[in-house]
N, C-alpha and C. Protein backbone atom coordinates (compact mmCIF):
# COMPACT_ATOMS: atom_id res chain seq x y z
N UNK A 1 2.37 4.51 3.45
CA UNK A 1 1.55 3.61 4.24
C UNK A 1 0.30 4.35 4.69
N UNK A 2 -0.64 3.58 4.63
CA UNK A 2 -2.32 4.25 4.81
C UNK A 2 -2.41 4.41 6.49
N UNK A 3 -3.28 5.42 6.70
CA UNK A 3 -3.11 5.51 8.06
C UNK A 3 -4.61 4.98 8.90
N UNK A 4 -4.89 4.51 7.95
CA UNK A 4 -5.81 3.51 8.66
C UNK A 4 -5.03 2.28 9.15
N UNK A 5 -6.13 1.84 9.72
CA UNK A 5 -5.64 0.13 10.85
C UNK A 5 -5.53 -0.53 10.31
N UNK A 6 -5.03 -1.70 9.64
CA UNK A 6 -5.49 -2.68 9.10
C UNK A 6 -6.18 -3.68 9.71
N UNK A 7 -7.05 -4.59 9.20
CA UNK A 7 -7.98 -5.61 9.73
C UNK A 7 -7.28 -6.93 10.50
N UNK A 8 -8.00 -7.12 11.28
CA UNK A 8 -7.22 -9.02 12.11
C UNK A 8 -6.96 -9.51 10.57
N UNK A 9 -5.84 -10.27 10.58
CA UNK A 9 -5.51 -11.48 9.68
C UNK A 9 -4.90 -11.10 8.91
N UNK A 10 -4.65 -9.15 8.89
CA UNK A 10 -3.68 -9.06 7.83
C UNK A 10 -2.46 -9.25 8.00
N UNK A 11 -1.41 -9.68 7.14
CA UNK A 11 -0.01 -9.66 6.94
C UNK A 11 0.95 -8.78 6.54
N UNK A 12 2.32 -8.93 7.98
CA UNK A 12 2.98 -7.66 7.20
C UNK A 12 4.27 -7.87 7.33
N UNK A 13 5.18 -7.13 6.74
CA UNK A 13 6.62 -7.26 7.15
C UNK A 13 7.17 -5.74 8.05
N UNK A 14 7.37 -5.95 9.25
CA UNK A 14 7.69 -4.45 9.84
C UNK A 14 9.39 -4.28 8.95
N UNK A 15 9.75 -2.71 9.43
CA UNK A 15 11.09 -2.41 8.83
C UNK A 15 11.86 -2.80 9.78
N UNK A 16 12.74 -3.00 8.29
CA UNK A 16 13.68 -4.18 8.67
C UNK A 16 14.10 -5.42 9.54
N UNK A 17 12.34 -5.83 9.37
CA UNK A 17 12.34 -7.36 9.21
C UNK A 17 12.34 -8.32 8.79
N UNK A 18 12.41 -9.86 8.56
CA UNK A 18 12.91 -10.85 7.84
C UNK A 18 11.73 -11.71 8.04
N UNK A 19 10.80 -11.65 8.93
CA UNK A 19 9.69 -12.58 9.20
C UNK A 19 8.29 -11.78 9.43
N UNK A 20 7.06 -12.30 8.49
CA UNK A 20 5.82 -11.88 8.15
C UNK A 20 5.56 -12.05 9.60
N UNK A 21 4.52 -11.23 10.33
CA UNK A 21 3.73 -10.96 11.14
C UNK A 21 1.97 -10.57 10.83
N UNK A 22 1.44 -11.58 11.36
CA UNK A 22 -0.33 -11.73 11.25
C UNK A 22 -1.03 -11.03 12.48
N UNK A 23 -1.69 -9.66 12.43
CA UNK A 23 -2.09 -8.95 13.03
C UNK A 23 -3.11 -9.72 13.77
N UNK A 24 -3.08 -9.78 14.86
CA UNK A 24 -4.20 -10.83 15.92
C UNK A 24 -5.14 -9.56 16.76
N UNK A 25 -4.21 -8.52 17.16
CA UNK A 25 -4.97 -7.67 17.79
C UNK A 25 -4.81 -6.49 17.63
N UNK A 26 -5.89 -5.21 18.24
CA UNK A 26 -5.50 -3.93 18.00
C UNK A 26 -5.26 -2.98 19.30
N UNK A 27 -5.07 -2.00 19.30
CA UNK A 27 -5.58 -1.00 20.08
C UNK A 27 -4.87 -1.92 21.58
N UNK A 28 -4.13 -2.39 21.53
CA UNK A 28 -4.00 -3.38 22.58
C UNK A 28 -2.99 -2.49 23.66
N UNK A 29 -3.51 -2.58 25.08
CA UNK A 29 -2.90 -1.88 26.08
C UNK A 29 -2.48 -2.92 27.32
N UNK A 30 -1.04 -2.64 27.57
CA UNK A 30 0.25 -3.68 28.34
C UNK A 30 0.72 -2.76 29.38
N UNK A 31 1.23 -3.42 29.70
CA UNK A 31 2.82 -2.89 30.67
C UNK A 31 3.40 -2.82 30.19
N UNK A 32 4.67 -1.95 30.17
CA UNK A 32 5.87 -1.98 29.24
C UNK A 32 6.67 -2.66 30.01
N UNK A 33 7.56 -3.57 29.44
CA UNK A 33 8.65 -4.20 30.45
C UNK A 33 9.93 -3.51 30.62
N UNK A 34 10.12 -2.52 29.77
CA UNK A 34 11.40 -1.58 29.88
C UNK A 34 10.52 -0.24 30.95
N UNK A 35 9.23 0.21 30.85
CA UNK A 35 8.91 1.07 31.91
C UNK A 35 8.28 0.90 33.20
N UNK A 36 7.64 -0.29 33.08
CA UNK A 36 6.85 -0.59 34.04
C UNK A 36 5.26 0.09 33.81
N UNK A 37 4.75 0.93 32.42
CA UNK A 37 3.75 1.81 32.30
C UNK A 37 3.20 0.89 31.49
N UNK A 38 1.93 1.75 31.80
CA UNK A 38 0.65 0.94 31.05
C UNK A 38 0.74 1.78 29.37
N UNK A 39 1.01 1.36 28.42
CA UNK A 39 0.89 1.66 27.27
C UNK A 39 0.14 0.99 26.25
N UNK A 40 -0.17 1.31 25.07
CA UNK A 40 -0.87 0.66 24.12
C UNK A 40 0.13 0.80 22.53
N UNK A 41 -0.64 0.00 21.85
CA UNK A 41 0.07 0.04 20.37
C UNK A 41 -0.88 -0.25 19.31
N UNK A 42 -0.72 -0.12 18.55
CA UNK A 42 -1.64 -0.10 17.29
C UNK A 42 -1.91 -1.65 17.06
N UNK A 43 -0.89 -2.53 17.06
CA UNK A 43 -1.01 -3.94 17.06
C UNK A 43 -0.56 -4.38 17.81
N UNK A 44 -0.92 -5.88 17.90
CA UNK A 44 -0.57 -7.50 18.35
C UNK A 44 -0.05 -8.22 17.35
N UNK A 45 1.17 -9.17 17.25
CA UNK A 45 1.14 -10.10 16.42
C UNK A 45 1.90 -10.60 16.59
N UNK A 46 1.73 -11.87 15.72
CA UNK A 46 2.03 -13.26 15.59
C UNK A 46 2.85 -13.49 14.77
N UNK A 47 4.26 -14.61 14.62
CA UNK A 47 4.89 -15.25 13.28
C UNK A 47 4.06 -15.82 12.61
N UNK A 48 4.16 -15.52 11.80
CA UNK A 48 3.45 -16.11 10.29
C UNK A 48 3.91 -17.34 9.37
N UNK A 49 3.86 -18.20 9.42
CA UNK A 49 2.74 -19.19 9.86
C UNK A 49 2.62 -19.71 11.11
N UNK A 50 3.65 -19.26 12.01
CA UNK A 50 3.53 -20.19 12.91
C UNK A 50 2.29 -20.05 14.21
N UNK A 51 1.98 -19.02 14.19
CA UNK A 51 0.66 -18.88 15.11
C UNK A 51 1.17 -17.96 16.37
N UNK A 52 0.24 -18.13 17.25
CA UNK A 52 -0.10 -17.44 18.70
C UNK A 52 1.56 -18.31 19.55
N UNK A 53 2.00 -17.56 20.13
CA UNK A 53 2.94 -18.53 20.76
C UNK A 53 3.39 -17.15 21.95
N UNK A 54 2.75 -17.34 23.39
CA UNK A 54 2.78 -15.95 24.10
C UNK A 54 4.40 -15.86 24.51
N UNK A 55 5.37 -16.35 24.26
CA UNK A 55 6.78 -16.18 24.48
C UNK A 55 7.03 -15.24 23.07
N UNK A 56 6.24 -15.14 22.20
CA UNK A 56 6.84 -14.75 21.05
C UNK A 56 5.84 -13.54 20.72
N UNK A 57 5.03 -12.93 21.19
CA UNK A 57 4.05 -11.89 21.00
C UNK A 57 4.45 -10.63 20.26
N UNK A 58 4.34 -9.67 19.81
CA UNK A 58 5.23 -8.46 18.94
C UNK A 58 3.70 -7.53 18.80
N UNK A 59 4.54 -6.13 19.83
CA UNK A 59 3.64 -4.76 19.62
C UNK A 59 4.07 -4.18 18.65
N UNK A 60 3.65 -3.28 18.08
CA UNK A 60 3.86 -2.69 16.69
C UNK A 60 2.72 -1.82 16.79
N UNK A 61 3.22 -0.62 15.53
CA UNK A 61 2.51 0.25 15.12
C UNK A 61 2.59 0.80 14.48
N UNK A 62 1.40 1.39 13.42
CA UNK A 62 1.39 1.50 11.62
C UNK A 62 2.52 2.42 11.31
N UNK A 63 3.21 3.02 11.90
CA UNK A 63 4.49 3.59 11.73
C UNK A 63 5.42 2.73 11.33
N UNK A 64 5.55 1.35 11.62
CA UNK A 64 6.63 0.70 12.26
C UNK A 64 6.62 -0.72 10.99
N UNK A 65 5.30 -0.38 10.11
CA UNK A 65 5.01 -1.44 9.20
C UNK A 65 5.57 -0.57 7.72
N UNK A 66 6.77 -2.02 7.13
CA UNK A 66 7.42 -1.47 5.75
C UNK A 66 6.03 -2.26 4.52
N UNK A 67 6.09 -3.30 4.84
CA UNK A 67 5.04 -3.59 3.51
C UNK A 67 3.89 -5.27 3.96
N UNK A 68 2.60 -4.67 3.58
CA UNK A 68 1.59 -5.15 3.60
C UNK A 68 1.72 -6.78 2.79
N UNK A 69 1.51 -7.37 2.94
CA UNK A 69 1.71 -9.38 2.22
C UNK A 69 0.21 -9.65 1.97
N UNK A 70 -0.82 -9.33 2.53
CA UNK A 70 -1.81 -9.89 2.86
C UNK A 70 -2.70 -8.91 4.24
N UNK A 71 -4.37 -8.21 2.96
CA UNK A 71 -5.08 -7.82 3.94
C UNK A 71 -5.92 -8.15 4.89
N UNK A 72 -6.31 -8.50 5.44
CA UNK A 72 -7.53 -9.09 6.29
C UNK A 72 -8.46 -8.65 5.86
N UNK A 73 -10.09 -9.31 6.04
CA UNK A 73 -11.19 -8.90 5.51
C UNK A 73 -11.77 -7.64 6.26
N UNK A 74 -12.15 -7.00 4.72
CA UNK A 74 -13.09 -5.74 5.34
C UNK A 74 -14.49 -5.86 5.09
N UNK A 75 -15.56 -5.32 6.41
CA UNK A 75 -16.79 -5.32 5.80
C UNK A 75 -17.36 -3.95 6.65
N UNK A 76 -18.85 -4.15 6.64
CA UNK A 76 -19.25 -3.41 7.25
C UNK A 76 -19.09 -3.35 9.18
N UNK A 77 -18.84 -4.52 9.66
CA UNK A 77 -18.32 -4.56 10.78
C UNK A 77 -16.50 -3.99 11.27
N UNK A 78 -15.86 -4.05 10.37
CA UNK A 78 -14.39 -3.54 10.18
C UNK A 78 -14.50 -1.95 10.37
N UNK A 79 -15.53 -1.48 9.63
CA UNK A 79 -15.71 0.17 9.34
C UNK A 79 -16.27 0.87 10.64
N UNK A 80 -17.21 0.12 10.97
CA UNK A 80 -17.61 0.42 12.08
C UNK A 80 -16.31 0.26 13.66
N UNK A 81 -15.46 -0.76 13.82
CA UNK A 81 -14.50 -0.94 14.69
C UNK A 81 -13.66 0.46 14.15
N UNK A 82 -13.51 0.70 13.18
CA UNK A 82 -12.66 1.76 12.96
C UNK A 82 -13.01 3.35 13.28
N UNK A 83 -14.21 3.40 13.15
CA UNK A 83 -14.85 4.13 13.62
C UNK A 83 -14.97 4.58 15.02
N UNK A 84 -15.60 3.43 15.72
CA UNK A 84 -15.24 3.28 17.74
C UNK A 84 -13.80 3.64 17.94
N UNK A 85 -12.97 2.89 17.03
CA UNK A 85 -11.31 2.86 17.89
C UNK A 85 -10.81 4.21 17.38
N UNK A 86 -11.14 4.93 16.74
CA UNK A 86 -11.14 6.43 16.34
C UNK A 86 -11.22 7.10 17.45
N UNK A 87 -12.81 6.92 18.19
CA UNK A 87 -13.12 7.44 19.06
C UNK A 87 -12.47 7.21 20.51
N UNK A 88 -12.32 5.73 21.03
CA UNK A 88 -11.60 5.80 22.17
C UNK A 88 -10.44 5.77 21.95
N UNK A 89 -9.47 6.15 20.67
CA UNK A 89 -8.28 6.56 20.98
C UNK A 89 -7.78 8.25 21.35
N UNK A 90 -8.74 8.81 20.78
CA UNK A 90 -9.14 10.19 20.96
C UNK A 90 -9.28 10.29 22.52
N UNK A 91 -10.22 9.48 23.46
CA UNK A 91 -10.10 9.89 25.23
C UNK A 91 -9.27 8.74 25.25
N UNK A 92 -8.46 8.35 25.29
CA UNK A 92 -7.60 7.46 26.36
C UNK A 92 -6.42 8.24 26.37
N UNK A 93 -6.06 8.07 28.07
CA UNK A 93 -5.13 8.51 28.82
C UNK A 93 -4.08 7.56 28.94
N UNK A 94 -4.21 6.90 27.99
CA UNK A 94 -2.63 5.70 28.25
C UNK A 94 -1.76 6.24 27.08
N UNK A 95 -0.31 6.13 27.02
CA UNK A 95 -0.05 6.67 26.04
C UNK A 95 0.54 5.60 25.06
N UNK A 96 0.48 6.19 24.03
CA UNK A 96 1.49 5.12 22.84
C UNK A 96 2.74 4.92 23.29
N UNK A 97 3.09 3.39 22.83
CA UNK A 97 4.09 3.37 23.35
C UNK A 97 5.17 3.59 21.39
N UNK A 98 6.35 4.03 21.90
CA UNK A 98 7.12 4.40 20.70
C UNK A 98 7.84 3.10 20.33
N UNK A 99 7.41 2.56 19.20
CA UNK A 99 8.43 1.03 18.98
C UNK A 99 9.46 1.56 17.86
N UNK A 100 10.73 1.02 18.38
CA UNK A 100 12.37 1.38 17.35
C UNK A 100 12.26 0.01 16.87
């Protein structure tokens, strides 16, 4: 698995899962509900097809993804986000959170 980000809209199946997930967000920083800490994760996402549904939300991270379905578009605006989120993942003081 590439250790780049993948783009909004791509599709994936995490390991050992049974249902596609559509990357909505990145770099995204929560509360943990098992710590009470402010953490972040590589993604946001959604059931696939079924959409945004905030009872059903799923953090994840490119560790945690077995196989790609569908990439999201890349352009010159994608390269550049990858670029920034390079950089403020490098100073942020929140930590990853570890998803099993």
């Amino acid at each position: 698995m590439s250790q780049e980000l993948l783009p909004l809209g791509s599709v994936v199946y995490l390991q050992e899962g049974t249902e596609k997930l559509m990357i909505i967000g990145r770099g995204v920083i929560f509360r943990d509900n098992e710590t009470g800490e402010q953490v972040y994760t590589d993604y946001m996402g959604c059931i696939f097809p079924n959409g945004i549904n905030p009872d059903n939300t799923y953090f994840f991270n490119q560790e945690n993804i077995d196989r790609v379905v569908f990439e999201g578009l890349k352009d010159e605006d994608e390269e550049r986000f990858l670029q920034v989120y390079k950089e403020w993942e490098e100073k942020l003081d929140v930590p990853k959170k570890v998803v099993e």
